[in-house]
Protein backbone atom coordinates (compact mmCIF):
# COMPACT_ATOMS: atom_id res chain seq x y z
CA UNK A 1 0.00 0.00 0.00
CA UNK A 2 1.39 3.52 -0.29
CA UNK A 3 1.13 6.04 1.72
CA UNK A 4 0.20 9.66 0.80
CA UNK A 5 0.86 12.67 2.85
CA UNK A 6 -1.34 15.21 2.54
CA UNK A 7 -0.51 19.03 4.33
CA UNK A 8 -4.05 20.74 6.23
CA UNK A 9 -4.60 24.06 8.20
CA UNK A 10 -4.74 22.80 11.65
CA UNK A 11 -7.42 25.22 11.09
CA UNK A 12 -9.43 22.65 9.31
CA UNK A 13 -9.49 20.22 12.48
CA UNK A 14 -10.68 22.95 14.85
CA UNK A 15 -13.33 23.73 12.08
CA UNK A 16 -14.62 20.42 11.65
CA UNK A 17 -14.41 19.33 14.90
CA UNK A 18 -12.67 16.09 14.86
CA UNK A 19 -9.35 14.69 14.99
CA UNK A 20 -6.37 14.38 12.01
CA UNK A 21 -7.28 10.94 12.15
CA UNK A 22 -11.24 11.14 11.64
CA UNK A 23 -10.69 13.85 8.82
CA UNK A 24 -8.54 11.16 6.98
CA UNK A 25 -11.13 8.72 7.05
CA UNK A 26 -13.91 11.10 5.93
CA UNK A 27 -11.39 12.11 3.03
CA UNK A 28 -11.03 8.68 2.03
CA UNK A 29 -14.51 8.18 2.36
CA UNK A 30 -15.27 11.03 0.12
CA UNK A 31 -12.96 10.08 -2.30
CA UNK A 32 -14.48 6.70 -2.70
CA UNK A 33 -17.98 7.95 -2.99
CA UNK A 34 -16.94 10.55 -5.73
CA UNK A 35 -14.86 8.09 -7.92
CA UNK A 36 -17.62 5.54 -7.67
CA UNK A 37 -20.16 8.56 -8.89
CA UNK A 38 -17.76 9.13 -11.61
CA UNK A 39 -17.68 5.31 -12.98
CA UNK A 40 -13.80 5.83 -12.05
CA UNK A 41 -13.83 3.07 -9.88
CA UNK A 42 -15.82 0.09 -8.99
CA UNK A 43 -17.85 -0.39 -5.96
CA UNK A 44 -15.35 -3.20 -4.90
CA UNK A 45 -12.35 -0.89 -5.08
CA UNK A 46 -14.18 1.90 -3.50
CA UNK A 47 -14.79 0.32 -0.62
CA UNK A 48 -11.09 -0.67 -0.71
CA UNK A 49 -10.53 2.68 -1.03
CA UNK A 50 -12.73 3.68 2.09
CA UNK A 51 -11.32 0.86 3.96
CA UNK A 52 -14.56 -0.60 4.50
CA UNK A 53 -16.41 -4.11 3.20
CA UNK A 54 -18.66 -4.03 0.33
CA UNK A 55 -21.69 -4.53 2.57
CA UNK A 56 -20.29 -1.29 4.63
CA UNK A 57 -19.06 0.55 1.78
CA UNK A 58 -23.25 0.16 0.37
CA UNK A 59 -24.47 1.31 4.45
CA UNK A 60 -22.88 4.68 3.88
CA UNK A 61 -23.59 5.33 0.75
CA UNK A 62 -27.34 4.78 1.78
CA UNK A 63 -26.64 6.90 5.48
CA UNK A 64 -25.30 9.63 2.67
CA UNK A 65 -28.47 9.21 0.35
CA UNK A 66 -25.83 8.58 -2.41
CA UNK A 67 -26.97 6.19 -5.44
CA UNK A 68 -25.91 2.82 -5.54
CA UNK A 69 -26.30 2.40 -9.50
CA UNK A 70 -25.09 5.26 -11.53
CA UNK A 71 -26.74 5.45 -15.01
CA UNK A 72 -25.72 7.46 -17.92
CA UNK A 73 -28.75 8.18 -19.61
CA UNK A 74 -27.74 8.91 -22.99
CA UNK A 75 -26.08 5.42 -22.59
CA UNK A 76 -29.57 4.10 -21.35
CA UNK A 77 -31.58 5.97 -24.36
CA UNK A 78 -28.55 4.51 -26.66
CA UNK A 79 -28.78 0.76 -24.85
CA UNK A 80 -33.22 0.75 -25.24
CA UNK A 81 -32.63 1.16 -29.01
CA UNK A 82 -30.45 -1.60 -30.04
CA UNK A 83 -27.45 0.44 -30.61
């Protein structure tokens, strides 16, 4: 695994209210949740990415009203006629 450091305002923490450690895990989190939305990533490897099981990695997506299945719908329209 590699490691990334990453400099924040202390700022930030005293914002936000939680430790260096539970803004990490939100980031990584977040980062999972927007390159699932994206198609970047499958739901398997974002839930790598959040550090979480599939089965958790689906909970917070639902907690965060987030969309399991992401549809393009001019892919959709394109897939209904046959092409």
């Amino acid at each position: 695994m590699t490691t990334l450091e990453i400099a924040m305002p202390d700022s930030v923490f005293a914002a936000l209210r939680r430790a260096p450690r539970e803004v990490a895990r939100e980031m990584r989190i977040a980062a999972a949740i927007h390159w699932y939305q994206q198609a970047s990533i499958s739901m398997e490897r974002a839930a790598e990415v959040a550090d979480m099981g599939r089965a958790e990695f689906l909970s917070e997506l639902a907690r965060r009203r987030v969309d399991v299945f992401c549809v393009d719908f001019d892919d959709l329209e394109q897939e209904l006629r046959g092409e």
